[in-house]
Protein backbone atom coordinates (compact mmCIF):
# COMPACT_ATOMS: atom_id res chain seq x y z
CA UNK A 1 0.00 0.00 0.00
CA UNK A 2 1.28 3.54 -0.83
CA UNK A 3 -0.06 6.67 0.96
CA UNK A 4 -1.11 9.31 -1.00
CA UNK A 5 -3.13 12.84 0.17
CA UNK A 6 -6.49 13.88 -1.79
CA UNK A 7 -8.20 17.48 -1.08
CA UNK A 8 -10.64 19.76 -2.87
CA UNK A 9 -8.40 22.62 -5.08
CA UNK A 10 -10.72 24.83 -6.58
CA UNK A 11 -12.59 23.08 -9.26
CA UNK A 12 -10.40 19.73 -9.00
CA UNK A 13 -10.28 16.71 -6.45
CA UNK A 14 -6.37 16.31 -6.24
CA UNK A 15 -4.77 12.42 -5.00
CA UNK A 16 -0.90 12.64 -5.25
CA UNK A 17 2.32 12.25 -2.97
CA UNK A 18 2.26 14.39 0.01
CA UNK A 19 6.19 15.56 -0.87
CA UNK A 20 4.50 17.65 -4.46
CA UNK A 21 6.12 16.00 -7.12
CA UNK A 22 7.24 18.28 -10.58
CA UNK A 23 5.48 17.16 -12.94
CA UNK A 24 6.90 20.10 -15.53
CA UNK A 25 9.57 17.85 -16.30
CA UNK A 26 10.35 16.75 -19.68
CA UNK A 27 10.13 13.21 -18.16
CA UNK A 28 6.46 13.58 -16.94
CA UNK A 29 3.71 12.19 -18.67
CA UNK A 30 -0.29 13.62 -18.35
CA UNK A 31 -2.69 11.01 -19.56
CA UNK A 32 -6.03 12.32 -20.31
CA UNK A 33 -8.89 10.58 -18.89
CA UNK A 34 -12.70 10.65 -18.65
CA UNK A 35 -13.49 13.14 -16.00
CA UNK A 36 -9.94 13.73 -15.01
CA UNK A 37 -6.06 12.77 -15.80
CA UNK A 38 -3.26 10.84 -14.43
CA UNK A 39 0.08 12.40 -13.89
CA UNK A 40 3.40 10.35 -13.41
CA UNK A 41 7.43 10.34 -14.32
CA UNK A 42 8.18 7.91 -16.49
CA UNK A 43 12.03 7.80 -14.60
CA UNK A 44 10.53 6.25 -11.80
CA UNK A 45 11.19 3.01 -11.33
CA UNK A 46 7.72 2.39 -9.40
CA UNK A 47 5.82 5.68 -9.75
CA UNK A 48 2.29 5.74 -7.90
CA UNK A 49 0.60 8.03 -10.67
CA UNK A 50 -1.46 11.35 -9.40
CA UNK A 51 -4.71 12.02 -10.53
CA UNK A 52 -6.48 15.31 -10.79
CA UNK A 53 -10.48 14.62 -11.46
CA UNK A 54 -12.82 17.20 -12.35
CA UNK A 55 -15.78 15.07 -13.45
CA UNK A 56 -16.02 12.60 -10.36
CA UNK A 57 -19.18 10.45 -11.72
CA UNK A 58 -17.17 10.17 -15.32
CA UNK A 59 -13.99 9.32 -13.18
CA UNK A 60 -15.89 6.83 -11.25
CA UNK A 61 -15.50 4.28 -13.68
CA UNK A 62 -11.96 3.62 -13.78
CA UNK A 63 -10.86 5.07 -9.62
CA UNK A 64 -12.07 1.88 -8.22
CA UNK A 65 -9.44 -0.24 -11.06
CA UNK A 66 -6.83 2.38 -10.62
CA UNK A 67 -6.45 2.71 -6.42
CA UNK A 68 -8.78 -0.04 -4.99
CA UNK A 69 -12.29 0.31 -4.00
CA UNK A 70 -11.74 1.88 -0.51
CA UNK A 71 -9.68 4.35 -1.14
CA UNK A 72 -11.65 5.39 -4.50
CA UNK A 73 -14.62 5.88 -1.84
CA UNK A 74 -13.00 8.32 0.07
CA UNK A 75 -12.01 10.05 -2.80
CA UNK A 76 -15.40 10.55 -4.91
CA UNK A 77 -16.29 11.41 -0.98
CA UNK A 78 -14.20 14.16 -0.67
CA UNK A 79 -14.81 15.34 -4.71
CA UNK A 80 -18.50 15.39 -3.59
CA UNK A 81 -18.09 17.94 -0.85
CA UNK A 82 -19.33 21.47 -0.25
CA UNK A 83 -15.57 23.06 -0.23
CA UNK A 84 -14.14 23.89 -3.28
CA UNK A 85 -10.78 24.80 -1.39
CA UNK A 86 -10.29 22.46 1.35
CA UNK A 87 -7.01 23.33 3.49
CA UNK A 88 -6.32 20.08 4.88
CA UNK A 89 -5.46 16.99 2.57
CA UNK A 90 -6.79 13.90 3.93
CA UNK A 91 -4.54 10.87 3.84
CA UNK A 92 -5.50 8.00 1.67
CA UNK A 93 -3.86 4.01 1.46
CA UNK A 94 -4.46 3.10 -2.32
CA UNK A 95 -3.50 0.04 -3.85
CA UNK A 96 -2.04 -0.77 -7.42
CA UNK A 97 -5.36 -2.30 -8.83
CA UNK A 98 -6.10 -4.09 -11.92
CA UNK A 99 -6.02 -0.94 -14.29
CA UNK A 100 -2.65 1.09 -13.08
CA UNK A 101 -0.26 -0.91 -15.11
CA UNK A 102 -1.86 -1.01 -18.40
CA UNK A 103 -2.52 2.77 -17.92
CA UNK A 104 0.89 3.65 -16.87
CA UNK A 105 2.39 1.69 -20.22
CA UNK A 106 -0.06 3.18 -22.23
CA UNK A 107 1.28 6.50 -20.88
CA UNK A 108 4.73 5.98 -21.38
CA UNK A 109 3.71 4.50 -25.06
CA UNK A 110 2.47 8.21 -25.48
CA UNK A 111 5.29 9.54 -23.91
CA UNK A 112 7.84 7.68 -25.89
CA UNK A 113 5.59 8.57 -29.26
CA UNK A 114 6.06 12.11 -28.46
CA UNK A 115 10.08 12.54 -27.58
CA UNK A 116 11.68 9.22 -28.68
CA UNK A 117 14.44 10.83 -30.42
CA UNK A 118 16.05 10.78 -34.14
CA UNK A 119 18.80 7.51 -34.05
CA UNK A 120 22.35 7.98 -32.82
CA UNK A 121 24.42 5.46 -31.61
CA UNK A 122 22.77 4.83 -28.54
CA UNK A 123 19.33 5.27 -29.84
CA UNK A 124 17.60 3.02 -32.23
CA UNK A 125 15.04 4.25 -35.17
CA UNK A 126 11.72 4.23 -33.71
CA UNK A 127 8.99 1.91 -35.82
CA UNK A 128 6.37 4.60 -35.31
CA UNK A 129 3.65 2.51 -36.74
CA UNK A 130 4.62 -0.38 -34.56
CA UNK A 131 4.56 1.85 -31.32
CA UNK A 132 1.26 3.42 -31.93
CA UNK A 133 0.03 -0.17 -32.70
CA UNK A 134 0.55 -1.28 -29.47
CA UNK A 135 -0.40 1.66 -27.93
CA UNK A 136 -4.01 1.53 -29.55
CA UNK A 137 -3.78 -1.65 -28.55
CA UNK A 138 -3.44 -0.82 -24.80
CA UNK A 139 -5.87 2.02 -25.29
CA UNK A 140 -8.60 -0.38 -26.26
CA UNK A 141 -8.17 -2.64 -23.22
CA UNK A 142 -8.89 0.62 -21.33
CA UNK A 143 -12.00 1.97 -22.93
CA UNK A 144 -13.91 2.25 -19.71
CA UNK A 145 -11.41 4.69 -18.33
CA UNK A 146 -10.49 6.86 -21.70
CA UNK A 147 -12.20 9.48 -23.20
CA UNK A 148 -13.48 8.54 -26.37
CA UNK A 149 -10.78 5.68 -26.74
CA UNK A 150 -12.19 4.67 -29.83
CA UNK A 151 -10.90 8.45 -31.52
CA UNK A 152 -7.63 7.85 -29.69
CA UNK A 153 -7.67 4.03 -32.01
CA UNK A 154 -8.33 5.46 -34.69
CA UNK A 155 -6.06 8.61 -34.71
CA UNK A 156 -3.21 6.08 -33.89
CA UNK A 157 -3.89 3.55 -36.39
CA UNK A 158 -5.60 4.76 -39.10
CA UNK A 159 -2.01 6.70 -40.74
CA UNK A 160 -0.16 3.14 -40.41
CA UNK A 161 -2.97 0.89 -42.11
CA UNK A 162 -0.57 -0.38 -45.13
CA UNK A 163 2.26 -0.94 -42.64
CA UNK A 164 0.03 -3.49 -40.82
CA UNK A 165 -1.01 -5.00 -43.60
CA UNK A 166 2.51 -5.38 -45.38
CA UNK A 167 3.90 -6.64 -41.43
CA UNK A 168 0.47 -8.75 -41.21
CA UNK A 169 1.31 -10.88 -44.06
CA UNK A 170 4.61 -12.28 -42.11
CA UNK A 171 2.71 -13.26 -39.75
CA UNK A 172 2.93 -17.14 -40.46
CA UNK A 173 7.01 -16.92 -40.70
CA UNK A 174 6.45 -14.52 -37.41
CA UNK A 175 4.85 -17.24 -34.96
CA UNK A 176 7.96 -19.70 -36.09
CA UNK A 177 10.22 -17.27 -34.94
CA UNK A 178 11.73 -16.32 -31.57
CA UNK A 179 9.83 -15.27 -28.77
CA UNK A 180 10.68 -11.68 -30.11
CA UNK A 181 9.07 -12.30 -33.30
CA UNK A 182 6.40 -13.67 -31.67
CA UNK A 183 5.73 -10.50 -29.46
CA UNK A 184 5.85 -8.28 -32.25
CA UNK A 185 3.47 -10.79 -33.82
CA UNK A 186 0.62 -10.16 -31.33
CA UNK A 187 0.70 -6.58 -31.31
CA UNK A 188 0.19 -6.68 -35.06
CA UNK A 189 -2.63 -8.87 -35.30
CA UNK A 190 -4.49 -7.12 -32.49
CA UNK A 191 -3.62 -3.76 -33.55
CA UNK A 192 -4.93 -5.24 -37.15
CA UNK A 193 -8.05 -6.75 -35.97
CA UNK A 194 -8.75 -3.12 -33.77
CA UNK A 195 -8.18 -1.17 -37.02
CA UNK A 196 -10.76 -3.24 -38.88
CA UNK A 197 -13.07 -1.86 -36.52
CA UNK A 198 -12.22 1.99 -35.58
CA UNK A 199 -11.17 3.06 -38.88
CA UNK A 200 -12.63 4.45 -42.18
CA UNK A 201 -13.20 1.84 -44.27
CA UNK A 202 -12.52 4.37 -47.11
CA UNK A 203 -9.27 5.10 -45.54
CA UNK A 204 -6.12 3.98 -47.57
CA UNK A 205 -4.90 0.58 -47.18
CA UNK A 206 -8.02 -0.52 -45.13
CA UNK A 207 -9.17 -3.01 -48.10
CA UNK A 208 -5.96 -4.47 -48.11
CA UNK A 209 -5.68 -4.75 -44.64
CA UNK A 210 -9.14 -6.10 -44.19
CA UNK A 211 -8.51 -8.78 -47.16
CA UNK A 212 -4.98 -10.08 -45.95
CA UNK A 213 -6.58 -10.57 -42.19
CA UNK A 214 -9.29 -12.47 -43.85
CA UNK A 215 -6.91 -14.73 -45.05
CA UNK A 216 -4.81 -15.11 -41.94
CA UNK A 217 -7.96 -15.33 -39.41
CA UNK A 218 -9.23 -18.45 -42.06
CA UNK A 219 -5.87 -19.73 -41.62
CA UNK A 220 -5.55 -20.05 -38.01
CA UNK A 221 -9.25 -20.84 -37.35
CA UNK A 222 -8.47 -23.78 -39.28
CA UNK A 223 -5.59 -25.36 -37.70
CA UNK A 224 -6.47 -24.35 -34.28
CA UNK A 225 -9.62 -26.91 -35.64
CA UNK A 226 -7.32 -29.22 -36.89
CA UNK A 227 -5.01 -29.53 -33.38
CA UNK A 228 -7.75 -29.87 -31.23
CA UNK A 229 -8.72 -32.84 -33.64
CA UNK A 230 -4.99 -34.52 -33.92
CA UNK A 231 -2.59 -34.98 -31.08
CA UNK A 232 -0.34 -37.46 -32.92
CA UNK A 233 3.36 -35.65 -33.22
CA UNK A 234 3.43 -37.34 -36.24
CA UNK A 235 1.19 -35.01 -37.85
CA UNK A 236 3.00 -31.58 -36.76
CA UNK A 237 4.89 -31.12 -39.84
CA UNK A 238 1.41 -31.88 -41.84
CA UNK A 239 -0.48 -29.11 -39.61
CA UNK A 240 2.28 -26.79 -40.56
CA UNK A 241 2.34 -27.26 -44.10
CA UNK A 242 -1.71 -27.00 -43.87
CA UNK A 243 -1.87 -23.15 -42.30
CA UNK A 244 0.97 -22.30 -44.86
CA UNK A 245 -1.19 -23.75 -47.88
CA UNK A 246 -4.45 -22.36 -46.00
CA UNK A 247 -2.44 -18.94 -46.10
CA UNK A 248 -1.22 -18.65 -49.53
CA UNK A 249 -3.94 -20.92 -51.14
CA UNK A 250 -4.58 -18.25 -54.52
CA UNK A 251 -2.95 -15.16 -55.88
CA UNK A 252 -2.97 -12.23 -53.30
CA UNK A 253 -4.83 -9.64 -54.19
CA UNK A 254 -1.84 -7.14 -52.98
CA UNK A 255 1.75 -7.70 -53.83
CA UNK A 256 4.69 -6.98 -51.24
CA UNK A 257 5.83 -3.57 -53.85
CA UNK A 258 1.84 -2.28 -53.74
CA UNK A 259 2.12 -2.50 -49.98
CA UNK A 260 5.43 -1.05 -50.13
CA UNK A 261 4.56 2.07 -52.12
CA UNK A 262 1.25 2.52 -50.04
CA UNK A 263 3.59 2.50 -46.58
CA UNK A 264 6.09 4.60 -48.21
CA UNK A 265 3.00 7.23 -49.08
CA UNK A 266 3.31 10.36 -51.66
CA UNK A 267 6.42 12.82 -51.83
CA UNK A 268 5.71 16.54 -53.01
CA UNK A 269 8.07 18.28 -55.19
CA UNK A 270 10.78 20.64 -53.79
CA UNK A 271 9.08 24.69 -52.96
CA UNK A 272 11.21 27.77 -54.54
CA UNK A 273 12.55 30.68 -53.02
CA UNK A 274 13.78 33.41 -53.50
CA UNK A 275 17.80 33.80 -51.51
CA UNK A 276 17.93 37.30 -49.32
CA UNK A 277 19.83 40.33 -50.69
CA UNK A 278 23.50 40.75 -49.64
CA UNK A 279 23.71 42.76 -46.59
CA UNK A 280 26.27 43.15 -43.93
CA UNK A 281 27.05 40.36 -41.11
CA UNK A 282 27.04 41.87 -37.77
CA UNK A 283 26.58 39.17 -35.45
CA UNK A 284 25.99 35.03 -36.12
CA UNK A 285 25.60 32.10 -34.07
CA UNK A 286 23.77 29.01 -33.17
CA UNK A 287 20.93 27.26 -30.90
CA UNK A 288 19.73 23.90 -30.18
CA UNK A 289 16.17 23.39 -31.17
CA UNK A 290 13.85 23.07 -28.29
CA UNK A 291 12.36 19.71 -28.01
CA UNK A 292 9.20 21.50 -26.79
CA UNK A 293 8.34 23.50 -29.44
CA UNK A 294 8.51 20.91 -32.41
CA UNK A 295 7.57 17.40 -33.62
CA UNK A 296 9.59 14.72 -32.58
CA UNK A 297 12.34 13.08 -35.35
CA UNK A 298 11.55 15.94 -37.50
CA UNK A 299 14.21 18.92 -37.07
CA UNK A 300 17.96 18.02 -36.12
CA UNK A 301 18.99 17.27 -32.19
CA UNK A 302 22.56 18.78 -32.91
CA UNK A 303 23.78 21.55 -30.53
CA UNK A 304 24.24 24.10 -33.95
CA UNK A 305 20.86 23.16 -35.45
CA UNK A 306 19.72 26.36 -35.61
CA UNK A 307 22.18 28.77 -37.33
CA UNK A 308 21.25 32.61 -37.49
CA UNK A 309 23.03 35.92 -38.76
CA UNK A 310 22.17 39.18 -38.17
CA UNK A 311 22.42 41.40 -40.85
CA UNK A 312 21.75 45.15 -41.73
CA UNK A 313 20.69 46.34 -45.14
CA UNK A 314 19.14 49.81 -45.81
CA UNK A 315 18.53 51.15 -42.19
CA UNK A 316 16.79 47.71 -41.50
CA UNK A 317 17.51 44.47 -39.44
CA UNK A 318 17.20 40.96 -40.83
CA UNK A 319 17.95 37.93 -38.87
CA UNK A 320 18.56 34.81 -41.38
CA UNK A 321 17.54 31.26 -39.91
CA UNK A 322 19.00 28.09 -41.20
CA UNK A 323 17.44 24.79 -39.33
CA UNK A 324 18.93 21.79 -39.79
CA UNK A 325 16.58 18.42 -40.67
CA UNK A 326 16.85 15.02 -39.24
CA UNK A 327 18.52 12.54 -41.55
CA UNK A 328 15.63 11.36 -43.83
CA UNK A 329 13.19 13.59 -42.48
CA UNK A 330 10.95 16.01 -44.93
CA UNK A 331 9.38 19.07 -42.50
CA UNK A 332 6.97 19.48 -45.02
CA UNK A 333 4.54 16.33 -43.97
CA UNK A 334 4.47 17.86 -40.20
CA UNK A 335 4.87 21.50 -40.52
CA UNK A 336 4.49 24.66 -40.95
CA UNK A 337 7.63 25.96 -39.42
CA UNK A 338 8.16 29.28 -37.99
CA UNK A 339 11.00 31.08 -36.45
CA UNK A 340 10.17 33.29 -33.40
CA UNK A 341 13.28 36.14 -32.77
CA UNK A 342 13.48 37.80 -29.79
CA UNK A 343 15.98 40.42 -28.89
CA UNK A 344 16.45 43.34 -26.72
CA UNK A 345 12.09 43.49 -26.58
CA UNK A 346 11.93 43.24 -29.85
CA UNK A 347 10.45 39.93 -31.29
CA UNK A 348 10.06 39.04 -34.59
CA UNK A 349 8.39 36.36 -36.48
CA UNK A 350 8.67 34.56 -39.97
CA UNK A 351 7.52 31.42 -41.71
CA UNK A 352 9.90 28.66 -42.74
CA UNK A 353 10.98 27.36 -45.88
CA UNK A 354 12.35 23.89 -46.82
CA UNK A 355 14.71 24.34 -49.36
CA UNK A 356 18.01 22.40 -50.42
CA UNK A 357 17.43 19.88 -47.02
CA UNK A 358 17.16 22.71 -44.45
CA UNK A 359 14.11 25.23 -43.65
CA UNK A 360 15.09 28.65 -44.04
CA UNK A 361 13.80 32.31 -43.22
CA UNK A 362 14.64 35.84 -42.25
CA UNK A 363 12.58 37.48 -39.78
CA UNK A 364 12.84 41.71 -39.80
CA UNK A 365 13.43 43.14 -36.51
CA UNK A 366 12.86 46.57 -35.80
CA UNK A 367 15.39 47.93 -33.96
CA UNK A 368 19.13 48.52 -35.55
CA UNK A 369 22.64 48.97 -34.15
CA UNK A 370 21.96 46.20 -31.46
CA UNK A 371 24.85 44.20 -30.78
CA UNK A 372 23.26 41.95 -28.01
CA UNK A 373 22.73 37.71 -29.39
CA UNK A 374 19.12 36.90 -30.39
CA UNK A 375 17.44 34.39 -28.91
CA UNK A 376 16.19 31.92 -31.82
CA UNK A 377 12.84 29.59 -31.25
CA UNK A 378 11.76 27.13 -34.22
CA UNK A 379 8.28 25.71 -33.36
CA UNK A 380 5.59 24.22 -35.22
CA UNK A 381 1.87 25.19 -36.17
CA UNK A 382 0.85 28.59 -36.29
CA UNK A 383 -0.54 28.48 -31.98
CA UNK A 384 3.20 27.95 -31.64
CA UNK A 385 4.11 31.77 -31.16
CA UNK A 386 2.18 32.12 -27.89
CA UNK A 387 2.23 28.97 -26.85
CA UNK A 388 6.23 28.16 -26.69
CA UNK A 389 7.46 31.07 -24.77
CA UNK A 390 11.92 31.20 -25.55
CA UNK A 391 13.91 29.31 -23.67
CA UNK A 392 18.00 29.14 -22.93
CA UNK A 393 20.33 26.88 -24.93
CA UNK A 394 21.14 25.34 -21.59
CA UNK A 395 17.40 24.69 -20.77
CA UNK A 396 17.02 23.03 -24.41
CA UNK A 397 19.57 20.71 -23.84
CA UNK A 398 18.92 19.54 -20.59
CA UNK A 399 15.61 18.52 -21.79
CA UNK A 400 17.03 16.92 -25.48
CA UNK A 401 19.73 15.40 -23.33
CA UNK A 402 17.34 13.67 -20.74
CA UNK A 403 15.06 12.26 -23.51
CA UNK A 404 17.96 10.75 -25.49
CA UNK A 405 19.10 9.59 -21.75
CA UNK A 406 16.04 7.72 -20.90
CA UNK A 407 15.44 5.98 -24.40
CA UNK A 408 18.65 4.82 -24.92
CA UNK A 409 18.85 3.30 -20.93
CA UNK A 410 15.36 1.45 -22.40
CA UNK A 411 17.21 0.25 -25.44
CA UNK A 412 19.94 -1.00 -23.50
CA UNK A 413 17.24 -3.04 -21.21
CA UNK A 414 15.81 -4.48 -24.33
CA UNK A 415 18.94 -5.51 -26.06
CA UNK A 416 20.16 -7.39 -22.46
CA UNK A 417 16.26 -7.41 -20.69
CA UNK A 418 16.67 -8.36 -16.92
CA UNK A 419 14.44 -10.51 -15.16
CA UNK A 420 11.31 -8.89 -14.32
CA UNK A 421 7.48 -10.35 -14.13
CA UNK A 422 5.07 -9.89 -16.80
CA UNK A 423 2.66 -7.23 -14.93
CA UNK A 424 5.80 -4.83 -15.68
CA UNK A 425 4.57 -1.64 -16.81
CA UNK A 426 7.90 -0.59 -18.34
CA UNK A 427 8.66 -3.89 -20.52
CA UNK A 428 10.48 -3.03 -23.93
CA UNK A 429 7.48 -2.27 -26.28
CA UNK A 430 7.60 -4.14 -29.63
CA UNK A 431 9.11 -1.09 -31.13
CA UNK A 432 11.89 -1.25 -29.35
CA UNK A 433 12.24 -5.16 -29.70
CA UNK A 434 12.07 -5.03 -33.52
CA UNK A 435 15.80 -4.63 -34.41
CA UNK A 436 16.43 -7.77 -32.67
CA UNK A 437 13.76 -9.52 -34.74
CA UNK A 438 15.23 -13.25 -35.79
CA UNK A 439 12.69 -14.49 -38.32
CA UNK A 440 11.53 -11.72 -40.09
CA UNK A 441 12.76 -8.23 -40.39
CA UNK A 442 9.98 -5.19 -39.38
CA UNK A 443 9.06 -3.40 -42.10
């Protein structure tokens, strides 16, 4: 049993640690649920996640799986009371019930989604597809206690359909395989069978999906029938070479390149510019980009990402912004881009171009003869200019450092996994299992 305080905070009912935790770390996770949200830090090794609840009858549904059913008593208790602002927190003994695990992995799935880094020697490419599979997969074992977890499916799957149906067809080769293969197996015919329901069936790849899961369910239904019939060894290699027929009995109506080229999606042609007028350099530099302010994988983690100059030209003041991409990146399927400049009081903001492998912009600031360094901020989406106030380099790269930190300590544990027990909320996730994949590559 854990202790944990709950009280009445204007609007909220709050249950978390009596020591307040931070929860604006980089490492902290917020997992939105119906009538409230759970808050935890993915470092821990054991975290006991806080909830804040605003809707206690919508929350109602999930307290009792989360902390037990006597301490989620006292809680919708206190939530129910007169005082909005109750001084004194009242001490409550929660348990880890049936529900905290598979919500805590479905947070750090999230979590992981959102910061996982680009690859470096320490961390490996992240299978997006294969990571939001699983995570729609945990997300539909937790309907009760989700807001519309159906939309959060569907958002995850729907943009991977053709990879699960091009992954979905190894599935035979997959169950053969290592225990690895296997894993990764399981996630994609769930995550398969989930996507058949929540998505569009207009959506691309959802006919091929749905025909190619046809085939395998037929497959399996039918030796599963056939083992429960025969328990002579002698027929095991005749069961196996039965699924494999039932399998590939016919031409497919997809081949491996059509699902290749619907994965690999469309690519848009390269946008002009025009270069800036020669002007005269009077101060340059660089920035990190802040991890905060943009989409993960996207824009380069290097500490001179961002290059600027400051230049003068005709009694005004342009700052020119190069951003380095991420290694097979293209900004132009997650952006817009914008650069905010901020310098003496002054800020100025421009839009982004990708041109030649890097985005690119000036942004006009009104003030000249200032000698003091701009402060540089690339962020995404036009909300980003109020949204992602500027930060220091140092503050940028404590949080890019910490990410790349806590991914590449979970790649380590997955290469060379200890032994832990299967409730684990923090087990590798398939996507970080697939490099070691034995029978068949991911794709």
């Amino acid at each position: 049993m854990t202790t944990l305080t709950a009280r009445r905070q204007d609007r909220y009912t709050v249950v978390a640690p009596a020591e307040s935790a931070d929860f604006s770390s980089i490492t902290s996770v917020r997992l939105g649920l119906a009538g409230g949200t759970l808050v935890f830090d993915v470092q821990e090794h054991d975290p006991v996640a806080s909830v804040e609840i605003f809707d206690a009858d919508a929350a109602a549904w999930w307290l009792f799986s989360l902390y037990g059913a006597e301490a989620a008593e006292t809680i919708l208790d206190i939530a129910a009371g007169d005082s909005e602002d109750a001084p004194d927190p009242i001490l409550v003994e929660v348990v880890q019930g049936a529900l905290a695990d598979r919500l805590r992995r479905l947070a750090l799935a999230l979590w992981l989604r959102r910061w996982w880094p680009q690859p470096s020697v320490s961390v490996p490419e992240c299978l997006e597809w294969l990571l939001d599979a699983e995570a729609a997969v945990l997300a539909s074992g937790a309907e009760h206690a989700l807001d519309r977890s159906i939309v959060l499916s569907a958002q995850l799957l729907e943009p991977h359909l053709a990879s699960l149906a091009l992954n979905l067809g190894d599935h035979e080769a997959r169950i053969d395989g290592s225990a690895i293969d296997g894993a990764i197996d399981a996630v994609v015919v769930e995550a398969a069978q989930i996507a058949l329901e929540v998505s569009d069936p207009e959506a691309d790849g959802y006919a091929v999906l749905e025909e190619i899961e046809a085939r395998i369910r037929a497959a399996d239904t039918a030796a599963s029938e056939l083992r429960t019939r025969l328990d002579d060894e002698g027929v095991a290699g005749l069961l196996a070479s039965l699924s494999g027929a039932a399998l590939y009995v016919g031409e497919p109506a997809y081949s491996d390149d059509d699902l290749f080229a619907l994965a690999a999606g469309g690519s848009d042609g390269l946008e002009g510019r025009e270069d800036a007028g020669e002007g005269s350099a009077v101060l340059s530099g660089t920035f990190p980009v802040d991890p905060r302010a943009v989409p993960p994988r996207v824009l380069s983690s290097a500490e001179d990402a961002i290059r600027w100059s400051v230049d003068e030209r005709d009694g005004s003041t342009g700052c020119r912004i190069e951003v380095e991409v991420a290694p097979g990146a293209d900004p132009r399927r997650t952006g817009p881009f914008f650069a905010r400049v901020d310098r003496g009081g002054d800020t100025a903001v421009t839009a982004l171009d990708f041109w030649d492998g890097v985005l690119v912009g000036t942004a006009w600031l009104e003030t000249t003869g200032d000698l003091s360094d701009p402060a540089v901020t690339v962020y995404s989406g036009i909300d980003g200019y109020d949204a992602v106030a500027p930060r220091a380099a140092d503050a940028r790269r404590r949080d890019r450092d910490a990410i790349a930190a806590l991914v590449a300590a979970r790649n380590r544990r997955a290469v060379a996994p200890t032994e832990a027990t299967a409730s684990r909320w923090d087990l590798p996730f398939a996507a970080e299992l697939a490099h070691a994949a034995e029978a068949v590559p991911v794709r």
